[in-house]
Every structure is written in C-alpha cells, then in structure tokens.
PDB file of N, CA and C in Angstrom:
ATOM      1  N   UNK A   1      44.468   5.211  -4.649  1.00  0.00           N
ATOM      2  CA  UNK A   1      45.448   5.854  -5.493  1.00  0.00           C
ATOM      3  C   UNK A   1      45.192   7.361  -5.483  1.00  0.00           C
ATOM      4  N   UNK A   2      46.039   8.080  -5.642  1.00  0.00           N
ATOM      5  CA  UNK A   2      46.527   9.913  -5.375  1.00  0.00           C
ATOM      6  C   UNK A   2      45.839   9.941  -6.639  1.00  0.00           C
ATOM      7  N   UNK A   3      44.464  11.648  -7.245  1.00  0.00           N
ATOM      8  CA  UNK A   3      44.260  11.674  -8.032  1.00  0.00           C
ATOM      9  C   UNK A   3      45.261  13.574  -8.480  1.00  0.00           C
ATOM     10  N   UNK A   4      45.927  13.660  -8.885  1.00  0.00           N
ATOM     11  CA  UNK A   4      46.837  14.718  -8.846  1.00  0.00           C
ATOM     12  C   UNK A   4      47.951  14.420  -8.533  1.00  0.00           C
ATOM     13  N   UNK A   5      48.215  15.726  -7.545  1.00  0.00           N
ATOM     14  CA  UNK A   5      49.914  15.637  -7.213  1.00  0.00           C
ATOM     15  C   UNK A   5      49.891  15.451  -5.925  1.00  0.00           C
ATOM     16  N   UNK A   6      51.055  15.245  -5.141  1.00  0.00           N
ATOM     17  CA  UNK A   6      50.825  14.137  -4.195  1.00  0.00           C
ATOM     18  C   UNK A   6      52.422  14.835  -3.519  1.00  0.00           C
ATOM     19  N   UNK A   7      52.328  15.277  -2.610  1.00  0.00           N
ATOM     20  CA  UNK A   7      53.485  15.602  -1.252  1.00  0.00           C
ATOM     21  C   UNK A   7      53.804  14.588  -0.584  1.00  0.00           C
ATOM     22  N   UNK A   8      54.847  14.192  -0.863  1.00  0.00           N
ATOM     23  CA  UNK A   8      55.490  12.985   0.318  1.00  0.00           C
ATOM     24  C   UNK A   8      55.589  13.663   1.681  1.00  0.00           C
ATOM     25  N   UNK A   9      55.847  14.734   1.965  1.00  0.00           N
ATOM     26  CA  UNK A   9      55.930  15.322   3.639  1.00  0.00           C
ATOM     27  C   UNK A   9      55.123  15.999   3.893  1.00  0.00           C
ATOM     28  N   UNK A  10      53.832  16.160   3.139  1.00  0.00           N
ATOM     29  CA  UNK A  10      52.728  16.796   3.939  1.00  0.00           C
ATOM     30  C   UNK A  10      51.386  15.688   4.635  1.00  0.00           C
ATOM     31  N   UNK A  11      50.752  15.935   5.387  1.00  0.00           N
ATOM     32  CA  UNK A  11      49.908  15.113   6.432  1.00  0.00           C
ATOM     33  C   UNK A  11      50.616  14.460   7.256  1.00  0.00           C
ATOM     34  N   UNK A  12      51.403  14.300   7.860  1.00  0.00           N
ATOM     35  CA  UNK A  12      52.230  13.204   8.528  1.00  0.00           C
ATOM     36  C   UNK A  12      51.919  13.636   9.758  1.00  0.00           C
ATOM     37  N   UNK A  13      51.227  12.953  10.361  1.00  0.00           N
ATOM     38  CA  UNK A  13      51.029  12.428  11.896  1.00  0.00           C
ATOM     39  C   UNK A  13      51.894  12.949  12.542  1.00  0.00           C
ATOM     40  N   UNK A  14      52.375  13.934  13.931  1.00  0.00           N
ATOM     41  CA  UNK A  14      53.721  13.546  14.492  1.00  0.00           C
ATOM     42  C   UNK A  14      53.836  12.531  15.256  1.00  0.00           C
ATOM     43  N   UNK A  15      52.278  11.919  15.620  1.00  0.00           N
ATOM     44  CA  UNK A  15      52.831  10.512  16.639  1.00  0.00           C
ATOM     45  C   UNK A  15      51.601   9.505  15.794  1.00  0.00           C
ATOM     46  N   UNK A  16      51.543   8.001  15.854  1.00  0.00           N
ATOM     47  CA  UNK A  16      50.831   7.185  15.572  1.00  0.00           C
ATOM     48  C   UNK A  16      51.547   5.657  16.177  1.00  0.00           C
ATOM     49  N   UNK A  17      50.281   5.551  16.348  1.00  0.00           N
ATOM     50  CA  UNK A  17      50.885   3.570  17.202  1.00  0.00           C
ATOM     51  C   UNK A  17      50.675   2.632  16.015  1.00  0.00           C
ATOM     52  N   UNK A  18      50.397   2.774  14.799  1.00  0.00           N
ATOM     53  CA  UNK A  18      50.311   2.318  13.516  1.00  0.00           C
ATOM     54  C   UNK A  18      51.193   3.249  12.652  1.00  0.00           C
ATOM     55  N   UNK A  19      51.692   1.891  11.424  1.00  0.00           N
ATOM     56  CA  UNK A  19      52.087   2.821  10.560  1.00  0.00           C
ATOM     57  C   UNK A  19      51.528   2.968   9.453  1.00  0.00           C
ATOM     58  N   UNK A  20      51.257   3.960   8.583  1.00  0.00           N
ATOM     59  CA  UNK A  20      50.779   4.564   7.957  1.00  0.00           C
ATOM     60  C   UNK A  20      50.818   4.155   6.224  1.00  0.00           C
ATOM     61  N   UNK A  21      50.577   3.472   5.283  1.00  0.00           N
ATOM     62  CA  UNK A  21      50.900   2.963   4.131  1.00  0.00           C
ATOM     63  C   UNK A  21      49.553   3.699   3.462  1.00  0.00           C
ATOM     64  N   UNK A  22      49.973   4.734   1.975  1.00  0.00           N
ATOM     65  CA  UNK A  22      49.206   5.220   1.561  1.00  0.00           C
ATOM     66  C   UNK A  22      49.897   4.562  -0.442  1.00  0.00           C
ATOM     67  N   UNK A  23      48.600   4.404  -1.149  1.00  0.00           N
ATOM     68  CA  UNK A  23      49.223   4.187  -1.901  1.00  0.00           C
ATOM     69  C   UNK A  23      49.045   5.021  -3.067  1.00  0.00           C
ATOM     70  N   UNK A  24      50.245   5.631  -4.282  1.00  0.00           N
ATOM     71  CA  UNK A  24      50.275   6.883  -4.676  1.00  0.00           C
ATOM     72  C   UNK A  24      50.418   6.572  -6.101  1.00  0.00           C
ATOM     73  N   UNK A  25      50.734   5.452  -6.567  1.00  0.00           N
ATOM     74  CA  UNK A  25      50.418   5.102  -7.947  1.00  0.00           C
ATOM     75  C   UNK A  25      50.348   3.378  -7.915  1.00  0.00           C
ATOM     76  N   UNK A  26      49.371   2.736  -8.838  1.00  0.00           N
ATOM     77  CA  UNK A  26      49.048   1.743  -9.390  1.00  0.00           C
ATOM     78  C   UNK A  26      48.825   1.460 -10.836  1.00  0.00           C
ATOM     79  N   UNK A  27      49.240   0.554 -11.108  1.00  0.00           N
ATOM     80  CA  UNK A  27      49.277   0.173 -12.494  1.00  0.00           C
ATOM     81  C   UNK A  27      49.849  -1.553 -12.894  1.00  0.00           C
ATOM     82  N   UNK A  28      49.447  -2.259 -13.704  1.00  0.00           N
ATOM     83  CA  UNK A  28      49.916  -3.431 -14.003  1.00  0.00           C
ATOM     84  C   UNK A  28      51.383  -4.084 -13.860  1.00  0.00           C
ATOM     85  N   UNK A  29      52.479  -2.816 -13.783  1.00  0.00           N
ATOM     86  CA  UNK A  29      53.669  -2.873 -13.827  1.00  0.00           C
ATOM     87  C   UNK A  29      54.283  -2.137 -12.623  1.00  0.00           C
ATOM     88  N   UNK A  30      53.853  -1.172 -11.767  1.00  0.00           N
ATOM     89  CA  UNK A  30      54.438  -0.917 -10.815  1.00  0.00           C
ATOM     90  C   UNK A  30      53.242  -0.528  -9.828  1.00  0.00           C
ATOM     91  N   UNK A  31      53.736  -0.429  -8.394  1.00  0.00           N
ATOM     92  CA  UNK A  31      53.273   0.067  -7.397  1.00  0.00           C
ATOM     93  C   UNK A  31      53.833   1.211  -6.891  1.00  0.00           C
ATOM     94  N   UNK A  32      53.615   2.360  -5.980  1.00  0.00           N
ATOM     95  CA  UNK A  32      54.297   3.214  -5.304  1.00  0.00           C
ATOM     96  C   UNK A  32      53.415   3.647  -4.406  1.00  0.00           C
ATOM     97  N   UNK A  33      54.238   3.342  -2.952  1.00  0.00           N
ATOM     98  CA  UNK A  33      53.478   3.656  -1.677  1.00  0.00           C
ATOM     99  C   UNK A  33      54.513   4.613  -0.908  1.00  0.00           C
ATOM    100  N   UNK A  34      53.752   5.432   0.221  1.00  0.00           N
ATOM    101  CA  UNK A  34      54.301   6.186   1.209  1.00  0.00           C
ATOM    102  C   UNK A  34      54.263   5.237   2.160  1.00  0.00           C
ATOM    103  N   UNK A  35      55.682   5.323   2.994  1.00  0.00           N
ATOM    104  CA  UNK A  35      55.111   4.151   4.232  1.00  0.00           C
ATOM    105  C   UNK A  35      55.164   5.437   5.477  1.00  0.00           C
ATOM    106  N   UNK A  36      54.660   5.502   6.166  1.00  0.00           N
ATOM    107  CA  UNK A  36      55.444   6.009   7.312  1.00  0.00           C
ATOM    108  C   UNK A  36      55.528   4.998   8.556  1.00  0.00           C
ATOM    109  N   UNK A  37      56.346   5.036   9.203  1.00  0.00           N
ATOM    110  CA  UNK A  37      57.052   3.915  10.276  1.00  0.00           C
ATOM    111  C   UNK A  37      56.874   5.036  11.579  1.00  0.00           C
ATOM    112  N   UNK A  38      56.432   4.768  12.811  1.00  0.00           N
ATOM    113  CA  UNK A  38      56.428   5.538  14.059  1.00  0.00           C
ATOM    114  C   UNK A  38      57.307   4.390  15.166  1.00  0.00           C
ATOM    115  N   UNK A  39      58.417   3.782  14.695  1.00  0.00           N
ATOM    116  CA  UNK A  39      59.441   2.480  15.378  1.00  0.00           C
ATOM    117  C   UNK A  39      59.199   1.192  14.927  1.00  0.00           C
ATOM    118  N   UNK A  40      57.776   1.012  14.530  1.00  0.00           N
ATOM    119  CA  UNK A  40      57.186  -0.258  13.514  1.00  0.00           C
ATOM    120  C   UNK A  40      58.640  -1.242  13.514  1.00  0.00           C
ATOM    121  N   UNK A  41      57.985  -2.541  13.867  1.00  0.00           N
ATOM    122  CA  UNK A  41      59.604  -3.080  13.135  1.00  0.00           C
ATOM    123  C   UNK A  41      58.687  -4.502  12.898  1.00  0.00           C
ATOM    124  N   UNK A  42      59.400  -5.481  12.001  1.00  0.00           N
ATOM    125  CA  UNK A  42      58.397  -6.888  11.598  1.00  0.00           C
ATOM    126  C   UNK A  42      58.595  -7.625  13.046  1.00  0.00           C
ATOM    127  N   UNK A  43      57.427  -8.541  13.063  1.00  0.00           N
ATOM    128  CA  UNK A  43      57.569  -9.398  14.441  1.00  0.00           C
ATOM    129  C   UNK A  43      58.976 -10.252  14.019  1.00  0.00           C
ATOM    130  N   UNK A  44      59.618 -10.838  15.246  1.00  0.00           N
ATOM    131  CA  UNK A  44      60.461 -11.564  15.362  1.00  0.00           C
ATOM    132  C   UNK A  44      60.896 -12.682  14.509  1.00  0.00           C
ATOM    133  N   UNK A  45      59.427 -13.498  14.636  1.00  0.00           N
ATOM    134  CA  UNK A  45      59.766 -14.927  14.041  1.00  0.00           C
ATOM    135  C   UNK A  45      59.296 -14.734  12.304  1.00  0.00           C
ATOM    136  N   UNK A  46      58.900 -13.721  12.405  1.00  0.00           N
ATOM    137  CA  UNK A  46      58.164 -13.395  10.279  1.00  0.00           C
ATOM    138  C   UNK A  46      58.845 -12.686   9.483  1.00  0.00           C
ATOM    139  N   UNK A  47      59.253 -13.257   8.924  1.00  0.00           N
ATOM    140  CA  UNK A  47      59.804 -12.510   7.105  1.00  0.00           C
ATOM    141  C   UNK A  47      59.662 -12.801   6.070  1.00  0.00           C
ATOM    142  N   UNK A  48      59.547 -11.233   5.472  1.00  0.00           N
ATOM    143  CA  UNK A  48      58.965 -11.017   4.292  1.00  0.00           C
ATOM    144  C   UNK A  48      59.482 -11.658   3.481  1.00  0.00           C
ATOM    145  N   UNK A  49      58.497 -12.157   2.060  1.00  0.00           N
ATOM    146  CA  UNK A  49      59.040 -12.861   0.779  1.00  0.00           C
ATOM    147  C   UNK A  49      57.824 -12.308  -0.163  1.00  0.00           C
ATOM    148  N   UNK A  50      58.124 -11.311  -0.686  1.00  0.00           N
ATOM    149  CA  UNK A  50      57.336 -11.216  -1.871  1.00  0.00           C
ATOM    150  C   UNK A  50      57.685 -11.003  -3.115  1.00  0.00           C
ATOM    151  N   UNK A  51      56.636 -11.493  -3.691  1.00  0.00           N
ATOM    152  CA  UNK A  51      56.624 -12.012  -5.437  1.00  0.00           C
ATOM    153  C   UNK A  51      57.056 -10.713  -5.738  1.00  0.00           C
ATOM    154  N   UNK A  52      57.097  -9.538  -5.663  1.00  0.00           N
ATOM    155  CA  UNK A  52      57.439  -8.815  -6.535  1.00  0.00           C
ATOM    156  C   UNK A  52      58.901  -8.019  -6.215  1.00  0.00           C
ATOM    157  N   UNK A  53      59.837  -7.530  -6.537  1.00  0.00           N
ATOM    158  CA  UNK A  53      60.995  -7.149  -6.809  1.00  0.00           C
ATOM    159  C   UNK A  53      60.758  -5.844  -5.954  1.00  0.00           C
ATOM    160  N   UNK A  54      61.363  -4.732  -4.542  1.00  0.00           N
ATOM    161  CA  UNK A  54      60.746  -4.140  -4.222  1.00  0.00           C
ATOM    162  C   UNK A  54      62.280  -2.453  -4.072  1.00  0.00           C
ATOM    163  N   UNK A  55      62.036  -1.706  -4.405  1.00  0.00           N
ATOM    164  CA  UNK A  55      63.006  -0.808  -4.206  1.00  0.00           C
ATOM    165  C   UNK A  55      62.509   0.516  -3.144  1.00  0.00           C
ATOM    166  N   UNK A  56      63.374   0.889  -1.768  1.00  0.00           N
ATOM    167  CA  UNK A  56      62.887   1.432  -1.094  1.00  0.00           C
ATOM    168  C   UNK A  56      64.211   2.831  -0.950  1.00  0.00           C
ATOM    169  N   UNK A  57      63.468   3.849  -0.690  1.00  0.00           N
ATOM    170  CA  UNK A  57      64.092   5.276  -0.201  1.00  0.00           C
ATOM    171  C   UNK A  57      64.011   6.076   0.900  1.00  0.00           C
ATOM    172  N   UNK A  58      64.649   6.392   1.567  1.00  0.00           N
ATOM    173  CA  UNK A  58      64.132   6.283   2.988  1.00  0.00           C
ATOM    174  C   UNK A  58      64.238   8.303   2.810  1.00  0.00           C
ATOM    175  N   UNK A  59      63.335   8.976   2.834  1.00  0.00           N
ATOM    176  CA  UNK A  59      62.731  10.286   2.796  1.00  0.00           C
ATOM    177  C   UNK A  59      63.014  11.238   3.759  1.00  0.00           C
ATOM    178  N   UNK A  60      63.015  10.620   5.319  1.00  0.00           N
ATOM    179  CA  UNK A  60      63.239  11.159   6.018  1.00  0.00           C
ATOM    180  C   UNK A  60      62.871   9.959   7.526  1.00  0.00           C
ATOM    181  N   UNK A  61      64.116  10.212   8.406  1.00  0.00           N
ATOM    182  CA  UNK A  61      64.057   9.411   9.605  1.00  0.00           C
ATOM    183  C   UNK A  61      65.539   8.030   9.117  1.00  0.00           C
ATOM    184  N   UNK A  62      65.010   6.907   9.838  1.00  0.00           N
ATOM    185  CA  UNK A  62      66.111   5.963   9.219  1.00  0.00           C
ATOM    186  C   UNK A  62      65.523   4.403   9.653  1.00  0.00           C
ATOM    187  N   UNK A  63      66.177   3.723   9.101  1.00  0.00           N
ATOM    188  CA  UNK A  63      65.559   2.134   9.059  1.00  0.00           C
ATOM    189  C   UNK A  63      67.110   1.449   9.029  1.00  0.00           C
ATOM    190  N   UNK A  64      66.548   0.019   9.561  1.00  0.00           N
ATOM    191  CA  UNK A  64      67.234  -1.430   9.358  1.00  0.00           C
ATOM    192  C   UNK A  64      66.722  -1.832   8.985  1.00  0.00           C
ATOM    193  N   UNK A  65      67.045  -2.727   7.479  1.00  0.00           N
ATOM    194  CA  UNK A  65      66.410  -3.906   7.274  1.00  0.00           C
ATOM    195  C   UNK A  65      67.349  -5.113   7.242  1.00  0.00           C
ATOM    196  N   UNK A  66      67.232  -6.107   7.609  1.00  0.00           N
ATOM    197  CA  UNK A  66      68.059  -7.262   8.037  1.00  0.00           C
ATOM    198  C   UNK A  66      67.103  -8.467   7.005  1.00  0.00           C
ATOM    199  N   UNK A  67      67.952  -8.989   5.729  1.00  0.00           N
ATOM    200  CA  UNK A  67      67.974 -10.331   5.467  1.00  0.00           C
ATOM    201  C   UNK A  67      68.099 -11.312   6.087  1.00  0.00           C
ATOM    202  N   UNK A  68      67.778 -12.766   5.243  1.00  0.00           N
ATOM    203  CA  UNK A  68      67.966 -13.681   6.110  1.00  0.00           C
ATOM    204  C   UNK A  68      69.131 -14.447   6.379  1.00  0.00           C
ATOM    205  N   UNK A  69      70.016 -13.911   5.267  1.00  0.00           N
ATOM    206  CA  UNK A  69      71.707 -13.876   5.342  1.00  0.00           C
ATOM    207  C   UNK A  69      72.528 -13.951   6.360  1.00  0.00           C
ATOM    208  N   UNK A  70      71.354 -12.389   7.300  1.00  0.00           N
ATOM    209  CA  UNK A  70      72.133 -11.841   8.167  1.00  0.00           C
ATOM    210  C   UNK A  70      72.588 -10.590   7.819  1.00  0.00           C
ATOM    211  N   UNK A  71      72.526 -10.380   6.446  1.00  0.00           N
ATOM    212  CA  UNK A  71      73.073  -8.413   6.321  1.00  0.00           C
ATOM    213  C   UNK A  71      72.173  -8.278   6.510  1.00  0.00           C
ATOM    214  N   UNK A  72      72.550  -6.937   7.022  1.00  0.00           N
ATOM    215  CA  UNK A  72      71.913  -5.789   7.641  1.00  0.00           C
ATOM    216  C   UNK A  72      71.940  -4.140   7.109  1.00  0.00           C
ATOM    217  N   UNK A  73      71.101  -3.627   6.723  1.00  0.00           N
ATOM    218  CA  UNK A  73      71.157  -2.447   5.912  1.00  0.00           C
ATOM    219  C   UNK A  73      70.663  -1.354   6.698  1.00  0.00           C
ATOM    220  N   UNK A  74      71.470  -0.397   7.138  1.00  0.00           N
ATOM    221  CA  UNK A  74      71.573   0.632   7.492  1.00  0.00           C
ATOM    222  C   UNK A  74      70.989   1.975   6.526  1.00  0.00           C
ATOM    223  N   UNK A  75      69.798   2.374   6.823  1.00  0.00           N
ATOM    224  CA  UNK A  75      69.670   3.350   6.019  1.00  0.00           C
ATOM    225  C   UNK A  75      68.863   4.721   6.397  1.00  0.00           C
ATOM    226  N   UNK A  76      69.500   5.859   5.880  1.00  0.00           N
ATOM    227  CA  UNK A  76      69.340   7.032   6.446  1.00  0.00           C
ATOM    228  C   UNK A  76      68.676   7.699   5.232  1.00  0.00           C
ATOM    229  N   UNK A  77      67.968   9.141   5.797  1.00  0.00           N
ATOM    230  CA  UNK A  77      67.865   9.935   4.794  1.00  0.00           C
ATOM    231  C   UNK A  77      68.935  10.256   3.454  1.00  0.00           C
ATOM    232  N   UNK A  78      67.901   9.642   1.913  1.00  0.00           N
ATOM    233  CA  UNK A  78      68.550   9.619   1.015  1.00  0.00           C
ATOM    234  C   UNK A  78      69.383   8.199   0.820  1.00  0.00           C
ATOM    235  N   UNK A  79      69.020   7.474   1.515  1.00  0.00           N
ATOM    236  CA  UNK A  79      69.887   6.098   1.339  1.00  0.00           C
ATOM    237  C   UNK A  79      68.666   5.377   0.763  1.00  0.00           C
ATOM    238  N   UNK A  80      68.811   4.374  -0.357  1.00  0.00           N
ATOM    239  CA  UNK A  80      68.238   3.433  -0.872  1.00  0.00           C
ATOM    240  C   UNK A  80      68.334   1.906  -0.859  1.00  0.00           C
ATOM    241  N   UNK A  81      67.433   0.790  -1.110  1.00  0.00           N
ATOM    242  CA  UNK A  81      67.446  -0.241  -1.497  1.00  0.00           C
ATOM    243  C   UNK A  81      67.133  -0.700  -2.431  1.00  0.00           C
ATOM    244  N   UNK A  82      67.630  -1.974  -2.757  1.00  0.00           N
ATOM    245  CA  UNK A  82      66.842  -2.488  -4.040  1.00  0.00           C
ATOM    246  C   UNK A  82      67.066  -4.419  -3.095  1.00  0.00           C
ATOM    247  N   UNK A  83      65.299  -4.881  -3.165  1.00  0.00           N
ATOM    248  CA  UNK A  83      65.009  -6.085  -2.430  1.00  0.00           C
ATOM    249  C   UNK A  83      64.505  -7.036  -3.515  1.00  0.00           C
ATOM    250  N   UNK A  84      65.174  -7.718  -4.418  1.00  0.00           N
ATOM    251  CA  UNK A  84      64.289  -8.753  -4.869  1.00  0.00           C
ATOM    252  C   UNK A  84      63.469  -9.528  -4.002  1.00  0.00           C
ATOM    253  N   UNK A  85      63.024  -9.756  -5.462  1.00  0.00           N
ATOM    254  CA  UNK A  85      61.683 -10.656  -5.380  1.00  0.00           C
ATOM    255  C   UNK A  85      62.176 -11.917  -3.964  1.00  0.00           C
ATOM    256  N   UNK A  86      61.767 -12.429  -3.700  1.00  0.00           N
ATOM    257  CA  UNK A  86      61.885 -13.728  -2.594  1.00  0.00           C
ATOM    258  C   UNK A  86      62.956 -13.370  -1.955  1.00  0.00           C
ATOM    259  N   UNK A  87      63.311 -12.197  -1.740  1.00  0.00           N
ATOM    260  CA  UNK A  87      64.535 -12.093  -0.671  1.00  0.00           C
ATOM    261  C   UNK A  87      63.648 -11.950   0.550  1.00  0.00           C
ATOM    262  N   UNK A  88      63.975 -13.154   1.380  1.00  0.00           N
ATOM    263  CA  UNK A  88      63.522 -12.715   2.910  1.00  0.00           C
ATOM    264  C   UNK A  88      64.169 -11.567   3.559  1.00  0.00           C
ATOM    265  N   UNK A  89      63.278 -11.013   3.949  1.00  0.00           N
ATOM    266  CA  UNK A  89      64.296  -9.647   4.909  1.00  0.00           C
ATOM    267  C   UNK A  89      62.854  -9.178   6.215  1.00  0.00           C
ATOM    268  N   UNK A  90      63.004  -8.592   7.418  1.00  0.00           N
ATOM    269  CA  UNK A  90      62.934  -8.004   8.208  1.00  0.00           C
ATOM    270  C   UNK A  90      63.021  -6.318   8.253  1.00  0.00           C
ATOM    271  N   UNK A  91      62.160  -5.595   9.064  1.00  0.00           N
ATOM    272  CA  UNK A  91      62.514  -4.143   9.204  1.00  0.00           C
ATOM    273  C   UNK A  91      62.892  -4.479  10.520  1.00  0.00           C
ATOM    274  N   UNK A  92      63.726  -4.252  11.403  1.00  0.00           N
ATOM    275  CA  UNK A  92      64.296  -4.597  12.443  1.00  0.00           C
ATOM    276  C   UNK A  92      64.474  -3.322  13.028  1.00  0.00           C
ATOM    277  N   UNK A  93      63.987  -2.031  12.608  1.00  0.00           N
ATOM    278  CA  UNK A  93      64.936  -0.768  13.592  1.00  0.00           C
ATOM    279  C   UNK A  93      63.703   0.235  12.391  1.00  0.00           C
ATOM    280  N   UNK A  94      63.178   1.657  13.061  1.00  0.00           N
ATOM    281  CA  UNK A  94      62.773   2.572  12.596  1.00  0.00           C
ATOM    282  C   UNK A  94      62.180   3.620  13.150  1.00  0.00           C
ATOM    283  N   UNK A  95      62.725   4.808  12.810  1.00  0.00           N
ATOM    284  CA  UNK A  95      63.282   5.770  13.099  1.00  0.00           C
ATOM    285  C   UNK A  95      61.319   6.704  13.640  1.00  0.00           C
ATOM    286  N   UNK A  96      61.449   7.545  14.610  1.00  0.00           N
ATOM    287  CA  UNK A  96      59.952   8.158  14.864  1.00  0.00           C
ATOM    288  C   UNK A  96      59.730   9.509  14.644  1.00  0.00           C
ATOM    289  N   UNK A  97      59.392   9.758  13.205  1.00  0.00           N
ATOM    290  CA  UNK A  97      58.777   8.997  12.259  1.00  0.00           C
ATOM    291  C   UNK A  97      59.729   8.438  11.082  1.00  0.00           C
ATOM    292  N   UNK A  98      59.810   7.220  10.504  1.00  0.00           N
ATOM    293  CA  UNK A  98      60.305   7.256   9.220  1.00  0.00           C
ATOM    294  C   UNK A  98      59.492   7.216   8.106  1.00  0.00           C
ATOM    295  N   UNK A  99      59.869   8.793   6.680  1.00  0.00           N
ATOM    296  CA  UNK A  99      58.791   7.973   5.879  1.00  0.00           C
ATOM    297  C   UNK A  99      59.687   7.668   4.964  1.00  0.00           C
ATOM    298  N   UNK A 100      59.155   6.277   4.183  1.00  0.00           N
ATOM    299  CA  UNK A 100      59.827   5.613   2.868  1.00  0.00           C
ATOM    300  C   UNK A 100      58.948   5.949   1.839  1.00  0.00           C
ATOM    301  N   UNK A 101      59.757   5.801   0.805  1.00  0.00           N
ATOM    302  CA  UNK A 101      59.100   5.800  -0.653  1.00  0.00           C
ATOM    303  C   UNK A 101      59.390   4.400  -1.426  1.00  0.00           C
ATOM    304  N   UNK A 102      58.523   3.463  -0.996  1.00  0.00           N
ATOM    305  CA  UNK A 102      58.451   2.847  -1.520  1.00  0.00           C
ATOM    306  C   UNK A 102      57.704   1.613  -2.954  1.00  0.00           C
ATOM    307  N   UNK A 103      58.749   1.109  -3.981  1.00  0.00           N
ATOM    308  CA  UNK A 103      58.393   1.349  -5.290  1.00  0.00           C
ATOM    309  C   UNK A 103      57.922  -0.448  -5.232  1.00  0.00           C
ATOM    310  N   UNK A 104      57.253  -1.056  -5.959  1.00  0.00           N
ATOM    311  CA  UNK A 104      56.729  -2.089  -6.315  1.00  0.00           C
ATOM    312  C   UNK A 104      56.824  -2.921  -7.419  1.00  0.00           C
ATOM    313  N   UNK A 105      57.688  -3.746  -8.015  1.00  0.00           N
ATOM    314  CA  UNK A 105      58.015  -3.595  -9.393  1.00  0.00           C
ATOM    315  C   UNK A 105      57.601  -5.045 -10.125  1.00  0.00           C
ATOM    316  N   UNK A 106      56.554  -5.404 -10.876  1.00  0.00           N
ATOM    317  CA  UNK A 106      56.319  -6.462 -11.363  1.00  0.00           C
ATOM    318  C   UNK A 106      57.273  -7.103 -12.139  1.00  0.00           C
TER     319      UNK A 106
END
C-alpha cells in the first residue's frame, strides 16, 4: 500500500513483458490498484469471477473486456466500468501501455 500521495502516470515502464499491478489503497471495504497492461490479455479458455464487485477506469491507452454474454466493452481513455461481483468477463484487447485505475469494492 502507497504511504502518501501517489501519481497514477509517474514510473511507468515504456516497455514490460508483464503487467504491472501496484496496490494504492487497502482497507476492509475497498481496494484500489494501478494496473498497467503492455497488450496483457486473459488466456483463452479462463474467466474471471470474483467475489467482489469491481469498477475500472481506463487512464490512459485502451482495453476490451468481453463477458460471458458475449458483450464486449470498448474502452478508451476516460471510459469506465462497473463489473459485478460473479460476472465472468475476459480482458481480450490492451492497449501498449494501458494504465487502469482500478477500484475493489466489498
């Protein structure tokens, strides 16, 4: 966890074969992480389901995330999500670099 103040666009790698998840607040009730993405996308056959309710902002660069529906979310700088809890979804597409701001919500 960040002890101060905390720059979402400063340190950023310009290249990495990993992506980058830093985490910037914790607490019983929420999470908040930096992701950065360098094309990262989930493997094929795996999607996500997690217990907690998850809302994402995409900072700079751009992402797909694809449910198991089949929508597909297009999102650019300044575009947001909001992923409940047990929604299966995929990152399928991301941008080099993308970073998200993403929130964690019990």
């Amino acid at each position: 966890m960040i002890d101060g103040t905390f720059n979402f666009f400063s340190n950023i790698p310009k290249k990495s074969t990993n992506e980058i998840i830093e985490q910037v607040l914790k607490n019983e009730k929420v999470k908040i992480e930096r992701i950065v993405s360098y094309g990262q996308t989930t493997p094929k056959d795996y999607w996500y389901n997690q217990d907690k309710d998850e809302f994402v902002i995409i900072l700079n660069g751009s992402a797909k995330i694809k449910y198991n529906d089949n929508r597909v979310f297009e999102l650019n700088v300044g575009d947001s999500l909001y992923i409940p809890s047990h929604q299966k979804h995929q990152v399928i597409y991301t941008d080099n670099p993308t970073v998200w701001l993403a929130i964690f919500i019990n």
